[in-house]
Protein backbone atom coordinates (compact mmCIF):
# COMPACT_ATOMS: atom_id res chain seq x y z
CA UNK A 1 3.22 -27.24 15.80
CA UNK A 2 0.13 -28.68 14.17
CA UNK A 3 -1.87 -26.80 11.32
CA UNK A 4 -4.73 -26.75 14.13
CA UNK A 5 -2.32 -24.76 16.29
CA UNK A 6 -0.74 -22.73 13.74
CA UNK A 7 -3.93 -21.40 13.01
CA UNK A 8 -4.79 -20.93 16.33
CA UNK A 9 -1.93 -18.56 17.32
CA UNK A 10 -2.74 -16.57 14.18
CA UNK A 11 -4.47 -12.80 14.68
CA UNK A 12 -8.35 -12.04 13.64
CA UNK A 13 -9.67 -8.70 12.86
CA UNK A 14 -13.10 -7.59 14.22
CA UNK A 15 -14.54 -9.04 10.41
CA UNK A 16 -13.24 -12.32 11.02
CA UNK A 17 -16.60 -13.64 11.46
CA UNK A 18 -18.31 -11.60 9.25
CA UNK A 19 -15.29 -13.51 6.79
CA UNK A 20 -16.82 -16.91 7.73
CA UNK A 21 -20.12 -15.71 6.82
CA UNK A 22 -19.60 -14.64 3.55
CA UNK A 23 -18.03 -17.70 2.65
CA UNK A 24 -14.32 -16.18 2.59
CA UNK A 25 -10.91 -18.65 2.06
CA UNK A 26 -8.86 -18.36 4.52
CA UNK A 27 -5.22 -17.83 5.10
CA UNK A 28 -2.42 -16.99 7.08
CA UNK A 29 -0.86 -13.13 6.32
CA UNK A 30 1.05 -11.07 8.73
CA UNK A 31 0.75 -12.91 11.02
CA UNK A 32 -3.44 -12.76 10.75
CA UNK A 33 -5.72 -14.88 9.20
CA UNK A 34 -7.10 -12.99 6.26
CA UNK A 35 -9.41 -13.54 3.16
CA UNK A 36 -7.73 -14.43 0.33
CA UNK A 37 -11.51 -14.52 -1.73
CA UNK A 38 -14.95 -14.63 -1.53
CA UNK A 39 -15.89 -14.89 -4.98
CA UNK A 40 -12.23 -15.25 -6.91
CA UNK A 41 -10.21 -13.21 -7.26
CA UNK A 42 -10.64 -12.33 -11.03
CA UNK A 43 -14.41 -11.28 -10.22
CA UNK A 44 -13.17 -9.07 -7.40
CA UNK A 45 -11.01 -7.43 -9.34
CA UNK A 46 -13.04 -6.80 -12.00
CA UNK A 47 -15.73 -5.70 -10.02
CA UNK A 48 -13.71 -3.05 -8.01
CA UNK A 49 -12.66 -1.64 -11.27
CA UNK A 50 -16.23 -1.62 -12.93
CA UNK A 51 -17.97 -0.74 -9.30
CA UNK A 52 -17.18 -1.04 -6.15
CA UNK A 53 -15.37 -3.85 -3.50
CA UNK A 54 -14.39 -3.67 0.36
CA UNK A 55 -11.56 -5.24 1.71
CA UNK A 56 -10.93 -5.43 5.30
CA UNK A 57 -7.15 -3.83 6.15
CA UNK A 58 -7.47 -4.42 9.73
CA UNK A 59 -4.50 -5.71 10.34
CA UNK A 60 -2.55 -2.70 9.18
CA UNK A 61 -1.11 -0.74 12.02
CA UNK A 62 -2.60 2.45 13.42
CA UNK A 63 -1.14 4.68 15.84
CA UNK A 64 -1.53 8.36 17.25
CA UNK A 65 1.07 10.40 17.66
CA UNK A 66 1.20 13.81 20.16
CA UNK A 67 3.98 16.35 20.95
CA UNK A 68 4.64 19.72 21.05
CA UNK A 69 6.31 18.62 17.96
CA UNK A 70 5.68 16.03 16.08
CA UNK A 71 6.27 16.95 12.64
CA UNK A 72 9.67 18.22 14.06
CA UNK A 73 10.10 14.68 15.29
CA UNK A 74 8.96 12.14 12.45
CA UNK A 75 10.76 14.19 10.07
CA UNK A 76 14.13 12.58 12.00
CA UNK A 77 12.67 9.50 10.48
CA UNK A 78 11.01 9.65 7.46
CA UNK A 79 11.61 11.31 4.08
CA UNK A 80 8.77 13.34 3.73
CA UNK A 81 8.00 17.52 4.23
CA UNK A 82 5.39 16.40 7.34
CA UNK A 83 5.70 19.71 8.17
CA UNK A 84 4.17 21.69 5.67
CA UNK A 85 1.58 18.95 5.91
CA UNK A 86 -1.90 20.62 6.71
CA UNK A 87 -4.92 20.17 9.25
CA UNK A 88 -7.31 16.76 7.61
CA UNK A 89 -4.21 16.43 4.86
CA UNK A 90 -2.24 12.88 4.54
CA UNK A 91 0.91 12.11 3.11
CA UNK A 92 2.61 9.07 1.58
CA UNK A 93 5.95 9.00 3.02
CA UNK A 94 8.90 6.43 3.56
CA UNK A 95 11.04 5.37 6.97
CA UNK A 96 14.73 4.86 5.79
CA UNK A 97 17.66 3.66 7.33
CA UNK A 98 21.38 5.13 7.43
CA UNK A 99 22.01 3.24 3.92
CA UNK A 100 19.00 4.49 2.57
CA UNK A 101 17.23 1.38 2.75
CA UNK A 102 13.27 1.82 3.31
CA UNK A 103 12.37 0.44 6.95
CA UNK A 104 8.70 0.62 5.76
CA UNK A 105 6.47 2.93 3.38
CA UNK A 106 3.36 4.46 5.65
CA UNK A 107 0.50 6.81 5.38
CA UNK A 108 1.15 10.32 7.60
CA UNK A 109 -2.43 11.83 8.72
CA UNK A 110 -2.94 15.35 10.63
CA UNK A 111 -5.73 15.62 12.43
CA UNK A 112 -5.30 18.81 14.03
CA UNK A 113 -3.87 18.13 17.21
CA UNK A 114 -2.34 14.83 16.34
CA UNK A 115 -1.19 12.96 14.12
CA UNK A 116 -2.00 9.26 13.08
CA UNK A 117 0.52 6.60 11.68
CA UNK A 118 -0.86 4.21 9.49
CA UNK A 119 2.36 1.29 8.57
CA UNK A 120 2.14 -1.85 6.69
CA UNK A 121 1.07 -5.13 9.02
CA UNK A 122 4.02 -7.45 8.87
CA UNK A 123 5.88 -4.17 10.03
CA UNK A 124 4.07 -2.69 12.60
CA UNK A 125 6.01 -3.85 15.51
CA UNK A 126 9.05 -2.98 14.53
CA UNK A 127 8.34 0.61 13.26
CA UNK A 128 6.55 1.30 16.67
CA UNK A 129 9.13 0.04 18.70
CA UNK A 130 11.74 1.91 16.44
CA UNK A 131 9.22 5.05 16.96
CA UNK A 132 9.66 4.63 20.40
CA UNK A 133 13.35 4.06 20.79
CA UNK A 134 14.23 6.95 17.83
CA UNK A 135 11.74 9.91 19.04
CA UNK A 136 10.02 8.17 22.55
CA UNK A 137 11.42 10.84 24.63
CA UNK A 138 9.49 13.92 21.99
CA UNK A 139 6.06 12.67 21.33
CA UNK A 140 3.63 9.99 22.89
CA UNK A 141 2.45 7.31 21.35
CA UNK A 142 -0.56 5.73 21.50
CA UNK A 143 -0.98 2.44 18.97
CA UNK A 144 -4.86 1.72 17.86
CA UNK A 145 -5.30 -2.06 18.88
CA UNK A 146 -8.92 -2.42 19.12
CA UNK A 147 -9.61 -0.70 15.63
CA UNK A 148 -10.77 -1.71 12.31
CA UNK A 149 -10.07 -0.41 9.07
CA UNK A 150 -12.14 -1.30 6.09
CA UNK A 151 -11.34 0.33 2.53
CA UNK A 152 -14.53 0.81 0.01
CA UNK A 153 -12.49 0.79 -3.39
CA UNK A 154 -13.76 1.65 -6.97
CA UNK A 155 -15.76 3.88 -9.47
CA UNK A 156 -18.86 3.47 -7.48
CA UNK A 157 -17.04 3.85 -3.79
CA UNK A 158 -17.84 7.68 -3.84
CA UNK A 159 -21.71 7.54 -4.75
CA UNK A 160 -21.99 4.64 -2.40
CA UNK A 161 -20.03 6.37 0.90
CA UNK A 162 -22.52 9.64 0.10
CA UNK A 163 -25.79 7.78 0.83
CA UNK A 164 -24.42 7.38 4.41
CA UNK A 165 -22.31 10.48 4.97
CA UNK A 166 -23.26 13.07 2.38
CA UNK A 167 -20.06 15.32 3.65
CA UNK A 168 -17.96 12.39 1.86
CA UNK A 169 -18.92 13.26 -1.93
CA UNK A 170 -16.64 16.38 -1.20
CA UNK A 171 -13.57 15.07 0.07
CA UNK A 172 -10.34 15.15 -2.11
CA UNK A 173 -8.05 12.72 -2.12
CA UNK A 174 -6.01 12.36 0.45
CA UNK A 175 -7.66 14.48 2.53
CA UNK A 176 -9.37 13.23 6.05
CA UNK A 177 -12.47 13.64 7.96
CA UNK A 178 -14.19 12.56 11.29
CA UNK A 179 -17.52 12.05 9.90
CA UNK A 180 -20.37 9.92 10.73
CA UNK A 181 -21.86 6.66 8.93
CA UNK A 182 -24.87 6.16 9.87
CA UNK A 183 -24.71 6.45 13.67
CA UNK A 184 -20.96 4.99 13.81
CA UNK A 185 -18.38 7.38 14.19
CA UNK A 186 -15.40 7.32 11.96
CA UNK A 187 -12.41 8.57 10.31
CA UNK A 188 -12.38 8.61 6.82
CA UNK A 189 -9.24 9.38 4.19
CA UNK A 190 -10.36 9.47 0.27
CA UNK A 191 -7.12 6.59 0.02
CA UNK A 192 -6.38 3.61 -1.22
CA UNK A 193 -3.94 1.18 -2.53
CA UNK A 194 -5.84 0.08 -5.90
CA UNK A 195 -5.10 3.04 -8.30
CA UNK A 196 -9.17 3.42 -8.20
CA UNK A 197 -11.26 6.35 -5.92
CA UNK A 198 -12.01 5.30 -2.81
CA UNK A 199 -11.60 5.69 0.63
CA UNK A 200 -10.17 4.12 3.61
CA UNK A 201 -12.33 4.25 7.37
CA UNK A 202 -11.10 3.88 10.71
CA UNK A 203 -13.79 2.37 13.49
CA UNK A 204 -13.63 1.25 16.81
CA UNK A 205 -13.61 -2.37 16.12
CA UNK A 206 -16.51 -3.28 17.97
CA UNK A 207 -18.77 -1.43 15.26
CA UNK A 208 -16.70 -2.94 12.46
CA UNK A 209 -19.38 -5.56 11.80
CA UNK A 210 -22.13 -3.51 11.46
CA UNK A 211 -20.56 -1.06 8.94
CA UNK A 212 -19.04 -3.47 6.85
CA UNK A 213 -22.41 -4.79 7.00
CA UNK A 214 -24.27 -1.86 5.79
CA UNK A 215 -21.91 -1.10 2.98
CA UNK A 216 -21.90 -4.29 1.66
CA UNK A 217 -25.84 -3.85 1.79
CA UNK A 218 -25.47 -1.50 -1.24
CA UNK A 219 -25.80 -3.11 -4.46
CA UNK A 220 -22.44 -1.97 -6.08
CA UNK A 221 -20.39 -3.53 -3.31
CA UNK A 222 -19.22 -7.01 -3.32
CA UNK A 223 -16.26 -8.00 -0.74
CA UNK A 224 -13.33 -8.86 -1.83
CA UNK A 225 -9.84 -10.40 -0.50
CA UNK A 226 -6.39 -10.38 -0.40
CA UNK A 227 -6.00 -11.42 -3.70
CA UNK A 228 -7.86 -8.67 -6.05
CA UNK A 229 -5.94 -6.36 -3.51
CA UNK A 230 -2.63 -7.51 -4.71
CA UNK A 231 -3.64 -7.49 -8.82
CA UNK A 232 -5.27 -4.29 -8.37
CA UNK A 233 -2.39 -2.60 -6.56
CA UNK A 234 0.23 -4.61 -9.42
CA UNK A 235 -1.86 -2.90 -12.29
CA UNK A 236 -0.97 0.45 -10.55
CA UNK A 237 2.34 0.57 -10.22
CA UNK A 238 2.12 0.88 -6.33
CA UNK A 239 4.53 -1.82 -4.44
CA UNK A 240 4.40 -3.86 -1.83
CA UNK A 241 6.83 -3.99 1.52
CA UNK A 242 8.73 -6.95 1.67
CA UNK A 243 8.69 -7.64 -2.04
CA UNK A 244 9.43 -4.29 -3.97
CA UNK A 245 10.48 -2.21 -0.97
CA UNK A 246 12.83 -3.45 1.73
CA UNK A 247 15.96 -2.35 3.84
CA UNK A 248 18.29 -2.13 0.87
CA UNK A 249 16.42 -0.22 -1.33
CA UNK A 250 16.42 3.24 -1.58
CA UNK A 251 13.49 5.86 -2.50
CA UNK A 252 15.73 6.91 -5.78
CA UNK A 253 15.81 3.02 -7.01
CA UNK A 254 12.19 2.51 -6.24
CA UNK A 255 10.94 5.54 -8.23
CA UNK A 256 9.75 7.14 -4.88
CA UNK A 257 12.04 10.04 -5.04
CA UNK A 258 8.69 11.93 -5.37
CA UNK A 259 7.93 11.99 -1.96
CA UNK A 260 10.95 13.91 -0.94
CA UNK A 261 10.07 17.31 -0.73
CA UNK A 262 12.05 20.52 -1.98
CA UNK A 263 12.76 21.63 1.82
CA UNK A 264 13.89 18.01 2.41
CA UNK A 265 16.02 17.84 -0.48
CA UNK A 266 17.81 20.91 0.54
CA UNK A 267 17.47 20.15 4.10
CA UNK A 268 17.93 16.34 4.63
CA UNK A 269 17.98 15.62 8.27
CA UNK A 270 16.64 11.94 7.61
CA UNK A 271 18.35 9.18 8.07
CA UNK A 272 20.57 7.59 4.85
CA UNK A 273 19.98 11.28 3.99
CA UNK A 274 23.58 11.86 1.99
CA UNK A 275 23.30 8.76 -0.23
CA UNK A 276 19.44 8.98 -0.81
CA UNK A 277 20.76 12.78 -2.22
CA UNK A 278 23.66 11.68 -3.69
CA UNK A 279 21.70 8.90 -5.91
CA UNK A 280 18.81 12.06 -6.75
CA UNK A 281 21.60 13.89 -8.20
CA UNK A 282 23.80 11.16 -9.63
CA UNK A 283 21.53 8.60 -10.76
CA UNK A 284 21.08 5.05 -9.00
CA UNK A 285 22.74 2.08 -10.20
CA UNK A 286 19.70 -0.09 -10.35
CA UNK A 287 15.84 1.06 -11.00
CA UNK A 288 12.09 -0.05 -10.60
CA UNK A 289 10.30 -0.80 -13.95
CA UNK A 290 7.26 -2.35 -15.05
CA UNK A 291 7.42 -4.92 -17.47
CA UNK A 292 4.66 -6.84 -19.82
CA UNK A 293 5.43 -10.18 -21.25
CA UNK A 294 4.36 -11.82 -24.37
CA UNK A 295 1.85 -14.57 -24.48
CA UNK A 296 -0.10 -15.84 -21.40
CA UNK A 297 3.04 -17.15 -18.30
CA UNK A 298 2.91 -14.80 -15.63
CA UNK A 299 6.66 -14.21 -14.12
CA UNK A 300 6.50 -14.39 -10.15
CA UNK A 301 8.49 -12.50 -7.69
CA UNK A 302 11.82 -13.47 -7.70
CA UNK A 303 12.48 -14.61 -11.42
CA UNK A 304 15.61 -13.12 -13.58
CA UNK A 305 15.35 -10.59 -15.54
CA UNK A 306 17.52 -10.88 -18.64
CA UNK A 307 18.50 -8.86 -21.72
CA UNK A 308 17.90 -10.25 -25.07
CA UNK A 309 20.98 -12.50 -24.84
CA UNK A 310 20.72 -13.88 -21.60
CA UNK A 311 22.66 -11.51 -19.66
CA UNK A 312 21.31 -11.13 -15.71
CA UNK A 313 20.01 -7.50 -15.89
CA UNK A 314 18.03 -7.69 -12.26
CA UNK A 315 14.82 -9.44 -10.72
CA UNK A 316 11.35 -9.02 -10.83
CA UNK A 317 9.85 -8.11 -7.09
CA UNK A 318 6.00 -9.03 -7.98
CA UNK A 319 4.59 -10.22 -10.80
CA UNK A 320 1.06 -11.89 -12.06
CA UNK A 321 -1.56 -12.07 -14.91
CA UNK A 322 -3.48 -8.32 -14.70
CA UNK A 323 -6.81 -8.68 -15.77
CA UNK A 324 -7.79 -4.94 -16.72
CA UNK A 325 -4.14 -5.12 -19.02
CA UNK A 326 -5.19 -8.77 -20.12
CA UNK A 327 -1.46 -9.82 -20.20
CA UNK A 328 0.97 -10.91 -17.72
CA UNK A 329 2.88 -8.52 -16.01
CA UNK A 330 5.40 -7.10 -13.48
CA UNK A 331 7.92 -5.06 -11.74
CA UNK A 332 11.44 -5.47 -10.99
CA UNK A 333 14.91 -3.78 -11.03
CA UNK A 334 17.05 -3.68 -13.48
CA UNK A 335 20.41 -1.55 -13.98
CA UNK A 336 20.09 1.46 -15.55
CA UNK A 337 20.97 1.09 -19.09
CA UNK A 338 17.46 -0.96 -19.79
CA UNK A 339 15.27 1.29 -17.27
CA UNK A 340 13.94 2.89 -20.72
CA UNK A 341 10.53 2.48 -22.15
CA UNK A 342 10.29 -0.17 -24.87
CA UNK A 343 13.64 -1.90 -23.95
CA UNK A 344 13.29 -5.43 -24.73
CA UNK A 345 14.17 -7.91 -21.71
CA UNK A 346 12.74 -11.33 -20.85
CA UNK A 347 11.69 -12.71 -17.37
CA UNK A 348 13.59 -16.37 -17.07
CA UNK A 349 10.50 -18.75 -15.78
CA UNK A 350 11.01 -22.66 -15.27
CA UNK A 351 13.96 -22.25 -17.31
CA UNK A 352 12.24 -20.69 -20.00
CA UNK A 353 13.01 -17.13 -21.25
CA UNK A 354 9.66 -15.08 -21.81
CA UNK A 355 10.39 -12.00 -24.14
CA UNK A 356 8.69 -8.89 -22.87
CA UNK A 357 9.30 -5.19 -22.94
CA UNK A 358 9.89 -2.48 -20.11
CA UNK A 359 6.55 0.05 -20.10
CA UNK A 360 5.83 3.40 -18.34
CA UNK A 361 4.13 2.54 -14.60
CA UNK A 362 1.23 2.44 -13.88
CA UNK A 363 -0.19 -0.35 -16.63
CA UNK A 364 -3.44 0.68 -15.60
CA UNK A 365 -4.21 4.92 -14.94
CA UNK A 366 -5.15 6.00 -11.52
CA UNK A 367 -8.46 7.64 -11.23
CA UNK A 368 -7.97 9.38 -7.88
CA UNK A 369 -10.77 12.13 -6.84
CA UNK A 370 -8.36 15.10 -7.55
């Protein structure tokens, strides 16, 4: 296949042209082609943590759910207490597997009388179709394919949202609304993925334009790509499917044991349910830390993690220069013996062993609207 045609039979949101416009690079991501930058991707990043960026998350999936029910149903699925989960509440939760292993990490949101899905982009397909063939016969599914989703991150996300949709400046996070912007009906969540306030909005795709347009309008708001999106989300501790989460890793190793509930935990009636309980009781033989190395040499996904004489302790999963921090960091697994704060490792890059040290996650604090 040429380039031509290989970027032909790639995916465009509703923005892509507004992407064009403003100048955006380019490039192939789950299957769509998405903005890396506009501006680079050190401005963007330090603009959505001085202010305020949008990206365009379009390409995430989005589906709604209804049963008589549904909680009752995803809960054979995922890890999380969905039921307890109230009216205009979301909820972070994880799809295992009978090892444990996490299918995919997804937002849960009740809306009342449904319930809406939102799953990471390169997984989409196969967590609907596993939706389908797990709980098809329980609940009907309905998967958003003509929406847009557009996520106004930072400090300045809150007093910006408020000049179009007053109502907003209230909302907590993680906590929904069907509001208004401007004339353009929406769904908003105070969410994110960039440890900053923000929120996340869901719009029929053929207003997408327009309301990207009119945020961007606002002198705070710059757009940003791809890029900034995965430095912000590094500095926060929060991972990424595919490179810190996958099929044969559990909740417990990832640090995620959070979002199992106490009913859950008592409960279980998930799938990989036993081991995922035995490893929250026992310990798991491998965990998720952030590390920060010395000097400038970022360590990428994939390089060795060793103790201070060479010994293979794990791998790092992502890793980059974070520009709040000003020093390279990353996350990985390691066993448990040098999980601790302060333990000294090093990061093998090129052949060359970078000393660093294993910190407390997040590097940078949230600032959620709580």
């Amino acid at each position: 296949m040429t380039e031509a045609a290989a970027t032909q039979a790639l995916k465009r949101t509703p923005l892509y042209d507004l992407h064009r416009k403003l100048g955006a690079k380019l490039v192939p991501f789950a299957g769509y082609e998405m903005p890396l930058q506009y501006d680079g991707i050190l401005a963007e990043h330090r603009h959505c943590r001085n202010q305020a960026v949008l990206f365009d998350v379009s390409h995430m999936g989005m589906a709604l759910l209804r049963g008589d029910d549904v909680a009752g149903a995803l809960e054979t699925l995922v890890v999380g207490d969905i039921r307890s989960l109230g009216a205009g509440r979301l909820r972070y939760t994880l799809m295992t597997n009978e090892s444990g292993g996490i299918v995919d990490d997804l937002m849960v949101i009740n809306g009342g009388y449904y319930v809406v899905l939102v799953v990471n982009a390169a997984r989409k397909d196969h967590d609907f179709a596993l939706i389908r063939e797990r709980i098809g016969d329980r609940i009907d599914i309905d998967v958003w394919s003509d929406r847009a989703l557009l996520a106004l991150q930072g400090p300045a996300a809150a007093s910006v949202l408020a000049r179009f949709v007053p109502a907003s400046r209230h909302m907590l996070f993680m906590t929904m609304e069907a509001l208004k912007v401007g004339d353009i009906r929406c769904g908003i969540t105070r969410s994110g993925y960039t440890g900053e306030d923000g929120f996340e909005i869901a719009v029929a795709g053929e207003h997408a334009a327009e309301l990207a347009d009119m945020i961007l309008g606002e002198p705070e708001v710059m757009p940003a790509g791809l890029g900034a999106r995965d430095t912000l989300r590094l500095e926060a501790g929060l991972c990424l499917y595919g490179q810190d989460l996958d099929e044969t890793t559990t909740p417990v190793e990832a640090g995620l044991g959070w979002t199992i509930g106490r009913r859950r935990r008592e409960e279980g009636g998930f799938p990989g349910d036993e081991i995922i309980l035995r490893q929250m009781a026992e310990g798991p033989k491998r965990k998720r830390v952030g590390i920060v190395l010395q000097g400038k040499v970022p360590a990428r996904a994939g390089a060795t993690i060793t103790d201070r004489w060479g010994k293979d302790l794990g791998r790092i999963t992502s890793g980059g220069f974070g520009p709040t921090v000003e020093a390279p960091i990353a996350m990985g697994y390691v066993n448990p013996d040098h999980a601790n704060e302060n333990a000294l490792v090093s990061a093998v890059v090129r052949g060359q062993s970078l000393p660093g040290r294993v910190v407390s996650l997040p590097f940078v604090p949230h600032r959620y609207a709580t």
